[in-house]
Protein backbone atom coordinates (compact mmCIF):
# COMPACT_ATOMS: atom_id res chain seq x y z
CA UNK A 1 272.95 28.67 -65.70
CA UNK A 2 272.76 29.33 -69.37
CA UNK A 3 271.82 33.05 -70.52
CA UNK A 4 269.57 34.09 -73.84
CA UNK A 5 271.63 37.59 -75.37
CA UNK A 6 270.00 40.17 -77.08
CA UNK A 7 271.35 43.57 -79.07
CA UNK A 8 269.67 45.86 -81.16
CA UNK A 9 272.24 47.25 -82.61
CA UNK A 10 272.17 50.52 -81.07
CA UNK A 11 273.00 51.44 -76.97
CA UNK A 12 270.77 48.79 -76.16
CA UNK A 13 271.75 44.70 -75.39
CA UNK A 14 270.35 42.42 -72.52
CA UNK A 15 270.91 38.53 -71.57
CA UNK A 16 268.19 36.68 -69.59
CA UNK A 17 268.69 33.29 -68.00
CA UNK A 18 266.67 31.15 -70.16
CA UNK A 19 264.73 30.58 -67.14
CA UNK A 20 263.16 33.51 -67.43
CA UNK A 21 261.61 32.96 -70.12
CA UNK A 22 257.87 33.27 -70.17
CA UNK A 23 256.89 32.55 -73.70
CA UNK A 24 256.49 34.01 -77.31
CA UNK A 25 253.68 35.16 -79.47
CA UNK A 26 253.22 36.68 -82.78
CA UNK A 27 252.17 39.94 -83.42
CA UNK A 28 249.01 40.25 -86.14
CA UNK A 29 251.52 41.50 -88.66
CA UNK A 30 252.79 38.16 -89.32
CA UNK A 31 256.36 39.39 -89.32
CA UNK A 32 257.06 40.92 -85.51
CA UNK A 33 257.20 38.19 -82.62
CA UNK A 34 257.47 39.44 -78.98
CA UNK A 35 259.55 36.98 -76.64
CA UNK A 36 258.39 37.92 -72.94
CA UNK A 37 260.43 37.18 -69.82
CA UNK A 38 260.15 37.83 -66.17
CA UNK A 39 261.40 41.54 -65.37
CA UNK A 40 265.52 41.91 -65.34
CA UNK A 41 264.94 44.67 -63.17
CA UNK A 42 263.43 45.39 -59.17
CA UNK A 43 261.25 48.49 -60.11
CA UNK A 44 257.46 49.66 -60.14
CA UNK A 45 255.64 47.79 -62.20
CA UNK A 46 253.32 49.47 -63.93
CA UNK A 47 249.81 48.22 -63.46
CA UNK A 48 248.99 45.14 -65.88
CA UNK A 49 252.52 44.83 -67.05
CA UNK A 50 254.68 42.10 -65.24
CA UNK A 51 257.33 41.41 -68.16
CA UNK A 52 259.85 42.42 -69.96
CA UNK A 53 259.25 42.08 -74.05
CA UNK A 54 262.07 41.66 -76.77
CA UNK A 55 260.22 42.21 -79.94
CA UNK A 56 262.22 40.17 -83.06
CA UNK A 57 261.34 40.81 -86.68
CA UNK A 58 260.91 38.03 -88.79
CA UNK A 59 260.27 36.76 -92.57
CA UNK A 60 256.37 36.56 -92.91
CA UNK A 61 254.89 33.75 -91.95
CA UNK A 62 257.72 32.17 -90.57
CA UNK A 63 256.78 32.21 -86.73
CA UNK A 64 256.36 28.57 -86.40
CA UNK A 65 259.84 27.87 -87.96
CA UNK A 66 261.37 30.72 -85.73
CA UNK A 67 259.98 29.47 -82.60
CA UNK A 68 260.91 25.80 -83.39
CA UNK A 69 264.53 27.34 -83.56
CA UNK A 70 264.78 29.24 -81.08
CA UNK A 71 263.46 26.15 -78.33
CA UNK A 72 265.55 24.09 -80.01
CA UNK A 73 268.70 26.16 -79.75
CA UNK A 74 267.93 26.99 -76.27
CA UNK A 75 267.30 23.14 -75.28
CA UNK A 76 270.65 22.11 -76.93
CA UNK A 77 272.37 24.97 -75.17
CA UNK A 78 270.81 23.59 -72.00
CA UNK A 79 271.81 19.83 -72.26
CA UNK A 80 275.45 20.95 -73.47
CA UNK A 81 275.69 23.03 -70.72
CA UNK A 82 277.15 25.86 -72.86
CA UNK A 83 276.28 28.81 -71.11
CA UNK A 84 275.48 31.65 -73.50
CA UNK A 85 273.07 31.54 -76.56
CA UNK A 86 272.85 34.48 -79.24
CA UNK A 87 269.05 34.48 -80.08
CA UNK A 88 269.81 37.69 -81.96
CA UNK A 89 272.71 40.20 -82.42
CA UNK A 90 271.92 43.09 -85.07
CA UNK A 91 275.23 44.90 -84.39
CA UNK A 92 277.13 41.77 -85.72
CA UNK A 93 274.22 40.00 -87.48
CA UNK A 94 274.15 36.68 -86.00
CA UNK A 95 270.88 35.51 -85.15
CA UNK A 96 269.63 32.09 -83.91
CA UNK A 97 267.65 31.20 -87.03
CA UNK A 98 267.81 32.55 -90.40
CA UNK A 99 264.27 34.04 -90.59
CA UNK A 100 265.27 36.29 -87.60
CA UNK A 101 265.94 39.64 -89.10
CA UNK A 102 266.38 41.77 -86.12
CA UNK A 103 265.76 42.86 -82.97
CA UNK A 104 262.44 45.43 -83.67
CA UNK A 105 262.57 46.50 -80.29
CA UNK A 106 263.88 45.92 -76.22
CA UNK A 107 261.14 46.90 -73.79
CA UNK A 108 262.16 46.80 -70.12
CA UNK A 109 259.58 48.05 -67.30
């Protein structure tokens, strides 16, 4: 199983398998994309909410670019079997593409 890594650079950091996975969308601002994924965690959901949400700043008007990258990285991970892909790591600034510019947010319900 291969696993998608997250940190915000603060007390929070969280890996999904890429299975979980839902899809990505861009905010109206142009520079904020959310990345949605089934919950990581058995609680109450609250009613209309059914995922979690990682929420990854990015240069303006660079969504199509970013999501390109980010499939594409998590396919090759996939075929090579490698396990564990970075999609973005403020605390040590390595992100999966370089119009990534940090993980905005983590929302878990």
């Amino acid at each position: 199983m291969n696993y998608l890594y997250f940190n915000n650079g603060g007390d929070t950091s969280i890996m999904y398998p890429a299975s979980a996975l839902k899809g990505i969308d861009l905010l109206s601002s142009g520079t904020t994309i959310d990345l949605y994924f089934k919950t990581s965690k058995i609680t109450t959901v609250v009613a209309g909410e059914t995922e979690d949400k990682i929420y990854l700043t990015i240069q303006n008007d660079k969504e199509k670019a970013v999501k390109e990258g980010i499939v594409r990285k998590i396919n090759d991970a996939l075929s090579n079997s490698a396990g564990f892909v970075v999609i973005a790591d403020d605390e040590n600034s390595v992100y999966i593409h370089e119009n990534i510019t940090a993980v905005s947010a983590i929302t878990l319900l």
